[in-house]
PDB file of N, CA and C in Angstrom:
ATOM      1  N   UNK A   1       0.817  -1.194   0.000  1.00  0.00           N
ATOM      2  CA  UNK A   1       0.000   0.000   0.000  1.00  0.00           C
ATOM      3  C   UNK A   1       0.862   1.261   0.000  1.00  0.00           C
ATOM      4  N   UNK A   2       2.012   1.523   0.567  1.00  0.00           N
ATOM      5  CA  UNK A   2       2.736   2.295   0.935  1.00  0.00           C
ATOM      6  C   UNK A   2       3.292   3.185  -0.277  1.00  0.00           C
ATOM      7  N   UNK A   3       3.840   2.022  -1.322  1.00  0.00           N
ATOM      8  CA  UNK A   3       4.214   2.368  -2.772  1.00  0.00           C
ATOM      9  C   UNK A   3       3.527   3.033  -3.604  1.00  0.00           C
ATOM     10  N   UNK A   4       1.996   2.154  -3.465  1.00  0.00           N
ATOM     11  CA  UNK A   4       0.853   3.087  -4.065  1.00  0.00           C
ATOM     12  C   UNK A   4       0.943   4.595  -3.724  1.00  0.00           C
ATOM     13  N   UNK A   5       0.570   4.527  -2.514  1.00  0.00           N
ATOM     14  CA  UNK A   5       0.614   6.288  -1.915  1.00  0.00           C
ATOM     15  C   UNK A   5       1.694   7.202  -2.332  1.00  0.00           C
ATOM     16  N   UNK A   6       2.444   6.375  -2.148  1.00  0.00           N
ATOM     17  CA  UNK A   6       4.266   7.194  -2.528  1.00  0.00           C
ATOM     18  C   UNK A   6       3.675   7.914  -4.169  1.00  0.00           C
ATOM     19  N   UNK A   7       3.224   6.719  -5.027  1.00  0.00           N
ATOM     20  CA  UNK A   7       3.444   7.078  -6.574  1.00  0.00           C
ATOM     21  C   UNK A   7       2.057   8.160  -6.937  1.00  0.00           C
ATOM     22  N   UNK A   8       1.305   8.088  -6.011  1.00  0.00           N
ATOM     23  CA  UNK A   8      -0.095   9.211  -5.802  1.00  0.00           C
ATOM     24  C   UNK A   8       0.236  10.414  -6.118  1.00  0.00           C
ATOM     25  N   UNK A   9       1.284  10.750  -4.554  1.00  0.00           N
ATOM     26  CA  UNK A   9       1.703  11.624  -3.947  1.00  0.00           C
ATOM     27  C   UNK A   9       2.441  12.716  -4.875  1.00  0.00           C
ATOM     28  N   UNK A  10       3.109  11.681  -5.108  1.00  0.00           N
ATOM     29  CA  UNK A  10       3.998  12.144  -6.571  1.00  0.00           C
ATOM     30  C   UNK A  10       3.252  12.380  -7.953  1.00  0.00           C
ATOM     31  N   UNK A  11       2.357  11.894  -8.153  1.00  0.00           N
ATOM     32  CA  UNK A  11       1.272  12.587  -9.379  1.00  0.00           C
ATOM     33  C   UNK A  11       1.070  13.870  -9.030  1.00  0.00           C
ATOM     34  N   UNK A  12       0.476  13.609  -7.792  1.00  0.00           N
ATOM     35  CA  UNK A  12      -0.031  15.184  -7.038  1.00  0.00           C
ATOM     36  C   UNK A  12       1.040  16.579  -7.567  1.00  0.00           C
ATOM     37  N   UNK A  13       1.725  16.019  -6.250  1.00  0.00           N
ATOM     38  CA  UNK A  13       2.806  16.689  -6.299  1.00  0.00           C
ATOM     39  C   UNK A  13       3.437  17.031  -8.202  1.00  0.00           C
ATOM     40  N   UNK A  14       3.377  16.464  -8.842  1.00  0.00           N
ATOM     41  CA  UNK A  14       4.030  16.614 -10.318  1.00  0.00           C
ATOM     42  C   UNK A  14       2.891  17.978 -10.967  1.00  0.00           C
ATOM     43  N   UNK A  15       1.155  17.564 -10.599  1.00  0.00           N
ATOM     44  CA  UNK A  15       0.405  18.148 -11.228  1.00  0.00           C
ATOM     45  C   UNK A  15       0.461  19.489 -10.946  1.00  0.00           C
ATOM     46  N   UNK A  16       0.977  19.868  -9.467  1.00  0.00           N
ATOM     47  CA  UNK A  16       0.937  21.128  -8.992  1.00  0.00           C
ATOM     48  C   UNK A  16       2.138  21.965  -9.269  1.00  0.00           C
ATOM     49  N   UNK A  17       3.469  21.239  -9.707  1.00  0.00           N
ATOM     50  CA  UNK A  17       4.398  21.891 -10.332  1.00  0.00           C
ATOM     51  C   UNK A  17       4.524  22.104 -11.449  1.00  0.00           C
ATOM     52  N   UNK A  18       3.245  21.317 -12.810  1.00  0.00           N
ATOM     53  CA  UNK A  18       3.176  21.878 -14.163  1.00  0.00           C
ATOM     54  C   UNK A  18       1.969  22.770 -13.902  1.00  0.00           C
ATOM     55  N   UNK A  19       0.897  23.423 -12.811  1.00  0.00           N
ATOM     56  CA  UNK A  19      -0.224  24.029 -12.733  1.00  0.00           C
ATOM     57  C   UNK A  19       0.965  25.182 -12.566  1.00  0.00           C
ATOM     58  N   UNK A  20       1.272  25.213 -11.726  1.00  0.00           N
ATOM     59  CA  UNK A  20       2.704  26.583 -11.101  1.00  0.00           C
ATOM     60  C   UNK A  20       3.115  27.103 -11.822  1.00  0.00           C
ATOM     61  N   UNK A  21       4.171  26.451 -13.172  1.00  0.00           N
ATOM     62  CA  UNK A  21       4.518  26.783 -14.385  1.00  0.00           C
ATOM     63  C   UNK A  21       4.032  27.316 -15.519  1.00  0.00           C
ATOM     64  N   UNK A  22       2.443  26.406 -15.615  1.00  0.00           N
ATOM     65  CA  UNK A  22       1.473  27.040 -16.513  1.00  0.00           C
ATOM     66  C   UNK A  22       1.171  28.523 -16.035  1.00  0.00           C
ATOM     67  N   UNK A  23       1.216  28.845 -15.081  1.00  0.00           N
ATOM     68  CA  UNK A  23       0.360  30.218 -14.640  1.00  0.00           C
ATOM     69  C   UNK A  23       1.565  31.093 -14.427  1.00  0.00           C
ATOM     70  N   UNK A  24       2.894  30.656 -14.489  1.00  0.00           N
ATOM     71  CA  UNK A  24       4.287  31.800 -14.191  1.00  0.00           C
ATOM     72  C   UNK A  24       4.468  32.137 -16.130  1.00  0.00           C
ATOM     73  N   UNK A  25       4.104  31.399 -16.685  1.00  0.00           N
ATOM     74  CA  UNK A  25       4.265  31.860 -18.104  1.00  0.00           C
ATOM     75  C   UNK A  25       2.455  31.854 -18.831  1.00  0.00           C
ATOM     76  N   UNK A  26       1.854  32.697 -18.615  1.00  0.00           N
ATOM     77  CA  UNK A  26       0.900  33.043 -19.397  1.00  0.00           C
ATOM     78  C   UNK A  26       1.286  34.366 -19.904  1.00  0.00           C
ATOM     79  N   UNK A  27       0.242  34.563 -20.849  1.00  0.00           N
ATOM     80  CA  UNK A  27       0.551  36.147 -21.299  1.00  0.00           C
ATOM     81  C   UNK A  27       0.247  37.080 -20.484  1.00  0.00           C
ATOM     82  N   UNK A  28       0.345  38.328 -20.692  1.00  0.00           N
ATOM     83  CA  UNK A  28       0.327  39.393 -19.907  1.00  0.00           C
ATOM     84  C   UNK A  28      -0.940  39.892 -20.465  1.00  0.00           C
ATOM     85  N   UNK A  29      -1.021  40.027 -21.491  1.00  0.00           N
ATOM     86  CA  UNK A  29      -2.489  40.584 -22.088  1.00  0.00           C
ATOM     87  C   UNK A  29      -3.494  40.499 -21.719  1.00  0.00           C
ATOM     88  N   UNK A  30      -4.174  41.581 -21.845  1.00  0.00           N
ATOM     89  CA  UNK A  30      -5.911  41.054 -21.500  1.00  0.00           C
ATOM     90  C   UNK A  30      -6.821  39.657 -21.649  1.00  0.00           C
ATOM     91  N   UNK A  31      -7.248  38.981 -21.098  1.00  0.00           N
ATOM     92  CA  UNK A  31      -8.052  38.113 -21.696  1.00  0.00           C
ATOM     93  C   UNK A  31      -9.435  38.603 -22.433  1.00  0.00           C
ATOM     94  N   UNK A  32     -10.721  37.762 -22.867  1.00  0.00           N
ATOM     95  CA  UNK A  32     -11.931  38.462 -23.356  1.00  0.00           C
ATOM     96  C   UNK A  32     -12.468  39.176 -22.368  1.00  0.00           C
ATOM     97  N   UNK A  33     -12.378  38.083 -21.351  1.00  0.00           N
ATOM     98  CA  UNK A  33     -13.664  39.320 -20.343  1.00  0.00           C
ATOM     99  C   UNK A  33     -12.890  40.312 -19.737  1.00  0.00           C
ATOM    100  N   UNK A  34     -11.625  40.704 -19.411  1.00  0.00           N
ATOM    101  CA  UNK A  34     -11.586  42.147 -19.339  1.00  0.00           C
ATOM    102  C   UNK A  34     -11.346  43.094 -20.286  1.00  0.00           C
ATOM    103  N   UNK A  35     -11.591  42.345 -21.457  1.00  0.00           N
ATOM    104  CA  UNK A  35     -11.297  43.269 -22.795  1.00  0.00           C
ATOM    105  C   UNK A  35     -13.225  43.783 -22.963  1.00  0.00           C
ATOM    106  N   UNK A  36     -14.112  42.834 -22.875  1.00  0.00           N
ATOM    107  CA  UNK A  36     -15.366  43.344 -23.250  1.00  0.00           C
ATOM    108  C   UNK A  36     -16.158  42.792 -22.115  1.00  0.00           C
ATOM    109  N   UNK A  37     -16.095  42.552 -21.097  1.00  0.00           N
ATOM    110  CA  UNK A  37     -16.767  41.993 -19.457  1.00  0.00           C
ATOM    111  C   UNK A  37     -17.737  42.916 -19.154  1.00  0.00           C
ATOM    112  N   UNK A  38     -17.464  44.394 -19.133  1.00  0.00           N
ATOM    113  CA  UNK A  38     -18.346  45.686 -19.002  1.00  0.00           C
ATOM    114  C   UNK A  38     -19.303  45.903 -20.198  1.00  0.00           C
ATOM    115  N   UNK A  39     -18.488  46.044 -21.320  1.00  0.00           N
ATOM    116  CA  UNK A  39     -19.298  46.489 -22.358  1.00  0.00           C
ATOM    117  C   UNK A  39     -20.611  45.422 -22.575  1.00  0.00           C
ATOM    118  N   UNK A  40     -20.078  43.838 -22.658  1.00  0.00           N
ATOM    119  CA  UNK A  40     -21.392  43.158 -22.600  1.00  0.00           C
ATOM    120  C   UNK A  40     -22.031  43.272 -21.552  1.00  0.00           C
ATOM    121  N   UNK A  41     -21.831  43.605 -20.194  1.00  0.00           N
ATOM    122  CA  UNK A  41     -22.908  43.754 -19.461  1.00  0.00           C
ATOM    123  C   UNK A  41     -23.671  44.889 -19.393  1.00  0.00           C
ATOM    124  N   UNK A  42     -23.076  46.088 -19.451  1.00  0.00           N
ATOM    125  CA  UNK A  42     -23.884  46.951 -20.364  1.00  0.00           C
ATOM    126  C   UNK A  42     -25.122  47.074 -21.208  1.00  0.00           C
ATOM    127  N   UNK A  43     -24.698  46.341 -22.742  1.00  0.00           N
ATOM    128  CA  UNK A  43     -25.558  46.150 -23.505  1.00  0.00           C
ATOM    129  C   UNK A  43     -26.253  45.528 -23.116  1.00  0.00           C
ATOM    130  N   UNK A  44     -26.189  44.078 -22.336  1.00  0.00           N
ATOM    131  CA  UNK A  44     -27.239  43.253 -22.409  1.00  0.00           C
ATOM    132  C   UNK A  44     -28.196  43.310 -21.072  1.00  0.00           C
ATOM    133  N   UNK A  45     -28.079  44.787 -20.136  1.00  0.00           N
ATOM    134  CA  UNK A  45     -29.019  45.454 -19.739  1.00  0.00           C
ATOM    135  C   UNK A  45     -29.410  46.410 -20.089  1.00  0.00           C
ATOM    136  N   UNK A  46     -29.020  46.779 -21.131  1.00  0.00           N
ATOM    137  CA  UNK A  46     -29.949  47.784 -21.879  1.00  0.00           C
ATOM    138  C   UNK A  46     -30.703  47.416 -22.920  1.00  0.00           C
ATOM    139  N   UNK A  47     -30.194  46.232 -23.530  1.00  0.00           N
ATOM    140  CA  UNK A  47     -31.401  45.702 -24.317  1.00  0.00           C
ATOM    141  C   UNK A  47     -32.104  44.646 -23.902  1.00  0.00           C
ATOM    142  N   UNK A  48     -32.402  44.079 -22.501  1.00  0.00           N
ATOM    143  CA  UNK A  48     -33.368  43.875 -21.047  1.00  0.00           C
ATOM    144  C   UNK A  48     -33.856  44.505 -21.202  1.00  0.00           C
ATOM    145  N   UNK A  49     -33.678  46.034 -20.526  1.00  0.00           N
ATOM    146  CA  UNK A  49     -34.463  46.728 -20.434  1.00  0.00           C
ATOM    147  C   UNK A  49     -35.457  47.578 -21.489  1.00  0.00           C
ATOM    148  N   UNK A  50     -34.819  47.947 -22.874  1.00  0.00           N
ATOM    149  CA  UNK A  50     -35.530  47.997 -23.622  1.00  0.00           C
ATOM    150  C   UNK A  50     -37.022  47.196 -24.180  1.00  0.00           C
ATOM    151  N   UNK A  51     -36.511  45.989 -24.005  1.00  0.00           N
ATOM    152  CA  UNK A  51     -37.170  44.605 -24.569  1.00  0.00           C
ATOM    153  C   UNK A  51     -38.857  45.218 -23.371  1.00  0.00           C
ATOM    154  N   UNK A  52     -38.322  44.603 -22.372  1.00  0.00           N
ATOM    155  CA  UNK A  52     -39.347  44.738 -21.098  1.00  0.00           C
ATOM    156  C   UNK A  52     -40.217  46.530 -21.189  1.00  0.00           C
ATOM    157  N   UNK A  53     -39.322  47.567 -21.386  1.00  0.00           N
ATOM    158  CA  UNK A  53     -40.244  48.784 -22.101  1.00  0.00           C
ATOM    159  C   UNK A  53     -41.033  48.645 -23.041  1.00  0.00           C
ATOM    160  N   UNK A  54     -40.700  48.282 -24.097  1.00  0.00           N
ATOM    161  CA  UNK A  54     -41.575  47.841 -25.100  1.00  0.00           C
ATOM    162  C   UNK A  54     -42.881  46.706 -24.786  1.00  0.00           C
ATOM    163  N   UNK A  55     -42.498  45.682 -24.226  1.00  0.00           N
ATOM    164  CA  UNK A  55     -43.455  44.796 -23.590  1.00  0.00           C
ATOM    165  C   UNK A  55     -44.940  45.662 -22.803  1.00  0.00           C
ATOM    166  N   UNK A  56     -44.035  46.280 -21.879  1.00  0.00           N
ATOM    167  CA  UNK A  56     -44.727  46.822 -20.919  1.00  0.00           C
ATOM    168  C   UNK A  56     -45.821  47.992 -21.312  1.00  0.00           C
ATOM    169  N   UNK A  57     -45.238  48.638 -22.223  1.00  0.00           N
ATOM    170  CA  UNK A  57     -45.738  49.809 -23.011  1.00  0.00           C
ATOM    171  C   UNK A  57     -46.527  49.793 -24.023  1.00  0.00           C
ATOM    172  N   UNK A  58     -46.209  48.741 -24.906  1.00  0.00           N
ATOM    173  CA  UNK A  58     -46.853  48.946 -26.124  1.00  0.00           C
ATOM    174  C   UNK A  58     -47.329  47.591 -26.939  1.00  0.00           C
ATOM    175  N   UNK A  59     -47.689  46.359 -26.084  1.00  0.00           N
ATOM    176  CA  UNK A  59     -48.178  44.917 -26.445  1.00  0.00           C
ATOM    177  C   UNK A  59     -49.642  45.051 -25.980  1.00  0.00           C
ATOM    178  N   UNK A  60     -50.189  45.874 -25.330  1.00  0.00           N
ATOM    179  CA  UNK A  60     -51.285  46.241 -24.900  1.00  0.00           C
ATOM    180  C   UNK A  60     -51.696  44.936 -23.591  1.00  0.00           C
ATOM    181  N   UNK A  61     -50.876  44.430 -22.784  1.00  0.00           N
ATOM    182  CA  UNK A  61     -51.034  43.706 -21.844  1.00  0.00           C
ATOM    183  C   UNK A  61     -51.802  44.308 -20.575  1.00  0.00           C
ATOM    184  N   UNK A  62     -53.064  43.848 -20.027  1.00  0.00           N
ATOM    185  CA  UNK A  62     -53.641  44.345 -18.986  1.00  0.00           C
ATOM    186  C   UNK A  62     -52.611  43.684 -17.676  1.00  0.00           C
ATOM    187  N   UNK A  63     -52.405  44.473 -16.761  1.00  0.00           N
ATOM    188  CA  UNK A  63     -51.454  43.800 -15.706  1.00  0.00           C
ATOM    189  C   UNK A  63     -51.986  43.955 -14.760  1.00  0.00           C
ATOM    190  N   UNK A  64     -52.751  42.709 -14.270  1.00  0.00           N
ATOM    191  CA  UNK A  64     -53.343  42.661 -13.287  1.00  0.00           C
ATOM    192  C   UNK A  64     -52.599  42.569 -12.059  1.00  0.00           C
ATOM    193  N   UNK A  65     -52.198  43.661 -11.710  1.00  0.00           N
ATOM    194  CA  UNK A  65     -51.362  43.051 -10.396  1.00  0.00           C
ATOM    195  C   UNK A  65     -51.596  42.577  -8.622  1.00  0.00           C
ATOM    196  N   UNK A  66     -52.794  42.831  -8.560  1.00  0.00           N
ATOM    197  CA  UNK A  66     -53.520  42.837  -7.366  1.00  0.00           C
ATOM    198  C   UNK A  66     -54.901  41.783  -7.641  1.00  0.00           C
ATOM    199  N   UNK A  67     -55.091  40.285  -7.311  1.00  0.00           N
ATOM    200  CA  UNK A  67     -56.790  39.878  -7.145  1.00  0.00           C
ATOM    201  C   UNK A  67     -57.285  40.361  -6.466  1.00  0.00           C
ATOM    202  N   UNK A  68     -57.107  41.743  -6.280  1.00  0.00           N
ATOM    203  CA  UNK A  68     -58.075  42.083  -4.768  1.00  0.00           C
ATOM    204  C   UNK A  68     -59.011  42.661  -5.675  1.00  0.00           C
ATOM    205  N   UNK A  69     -60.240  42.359  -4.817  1.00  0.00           N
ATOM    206  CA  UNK A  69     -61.573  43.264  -5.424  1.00  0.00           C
ATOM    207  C   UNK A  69     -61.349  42.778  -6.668  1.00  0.00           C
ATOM    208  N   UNK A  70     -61.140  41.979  -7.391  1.00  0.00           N
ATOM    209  CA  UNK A  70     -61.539  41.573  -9.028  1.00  0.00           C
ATOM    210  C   UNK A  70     -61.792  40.182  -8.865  1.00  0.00           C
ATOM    211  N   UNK A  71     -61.758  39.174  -7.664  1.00  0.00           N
ATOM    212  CA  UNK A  71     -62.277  37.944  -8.146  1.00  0.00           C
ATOM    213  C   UNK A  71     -63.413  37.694  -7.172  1.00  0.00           C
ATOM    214  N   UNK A  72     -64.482  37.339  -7.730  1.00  0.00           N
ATOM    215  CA  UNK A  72     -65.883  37.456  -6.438  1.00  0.00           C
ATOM    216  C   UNK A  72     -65.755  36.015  -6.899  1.00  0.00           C
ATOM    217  N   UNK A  73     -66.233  35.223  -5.575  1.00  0.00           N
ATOM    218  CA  UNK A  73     -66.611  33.593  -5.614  1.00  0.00           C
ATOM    219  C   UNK A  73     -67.495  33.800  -5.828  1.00  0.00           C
ATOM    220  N   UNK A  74     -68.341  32.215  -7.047  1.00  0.00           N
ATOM    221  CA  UNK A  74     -69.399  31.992  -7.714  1.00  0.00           C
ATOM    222  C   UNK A  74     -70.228  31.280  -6.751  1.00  0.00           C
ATOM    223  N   UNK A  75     -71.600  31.599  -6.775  1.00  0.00           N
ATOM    224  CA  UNK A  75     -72.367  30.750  -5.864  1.00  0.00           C
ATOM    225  C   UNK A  75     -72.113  29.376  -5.856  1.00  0.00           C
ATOM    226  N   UNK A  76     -72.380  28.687  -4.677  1.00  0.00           N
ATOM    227  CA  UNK A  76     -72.144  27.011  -4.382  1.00  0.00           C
ATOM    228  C   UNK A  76     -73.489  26.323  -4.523  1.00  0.00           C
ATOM    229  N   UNK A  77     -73.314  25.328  -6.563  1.00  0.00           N
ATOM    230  CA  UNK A  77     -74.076  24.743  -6.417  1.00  0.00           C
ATOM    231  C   UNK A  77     -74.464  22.908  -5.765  1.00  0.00           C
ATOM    232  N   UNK A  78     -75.782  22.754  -5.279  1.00  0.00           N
ATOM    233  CA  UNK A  78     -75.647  21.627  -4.552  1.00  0.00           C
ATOM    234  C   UNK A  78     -76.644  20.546  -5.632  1.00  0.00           C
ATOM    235  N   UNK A  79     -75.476  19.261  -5.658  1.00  0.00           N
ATOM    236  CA  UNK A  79     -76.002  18.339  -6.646  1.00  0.00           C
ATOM    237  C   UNK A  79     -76.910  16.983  -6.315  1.00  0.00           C
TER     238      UNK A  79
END
């Protein structure tokens, strides 16, 4: 069992010294999302919100937002 663990250990250990390496040599450059991270979130609450103006405004939707006082129970018929 001992050997097993030993040769584990050592995967481990190997994976975390090519993870180390990978990340001491990346580029320096921007990646996408801090190149356009803002700008798409931006747009894609403003054309949310557009979308939902238009909805709201001009689909002619009644918005019932309250059942109060608009639903009366129907008499109880007995069979």
């Amino acid at each position: 069992m001992f050997p097993l663990a030993k040769t584990a250990m050592n995967f481990t250990a190997r994976g975390i010294r090519q993870a180390a390496v990978r990340q001491c040599h990346h580029e320096a450059g921007p990646n996408f999302h801090q190149k356009y991270g803002n700008m798409l979130l931006v747009s894609g609450i403003l054309f949310c919100g557009g979308v939902w103006t238009y909805v709201a405004t001009q689909t002619g939707i009644t918005w019932n937002l309250s059942p109060v006082g608009k639903i009366t129970p129907k008499e109880w018929k007995e069979e």
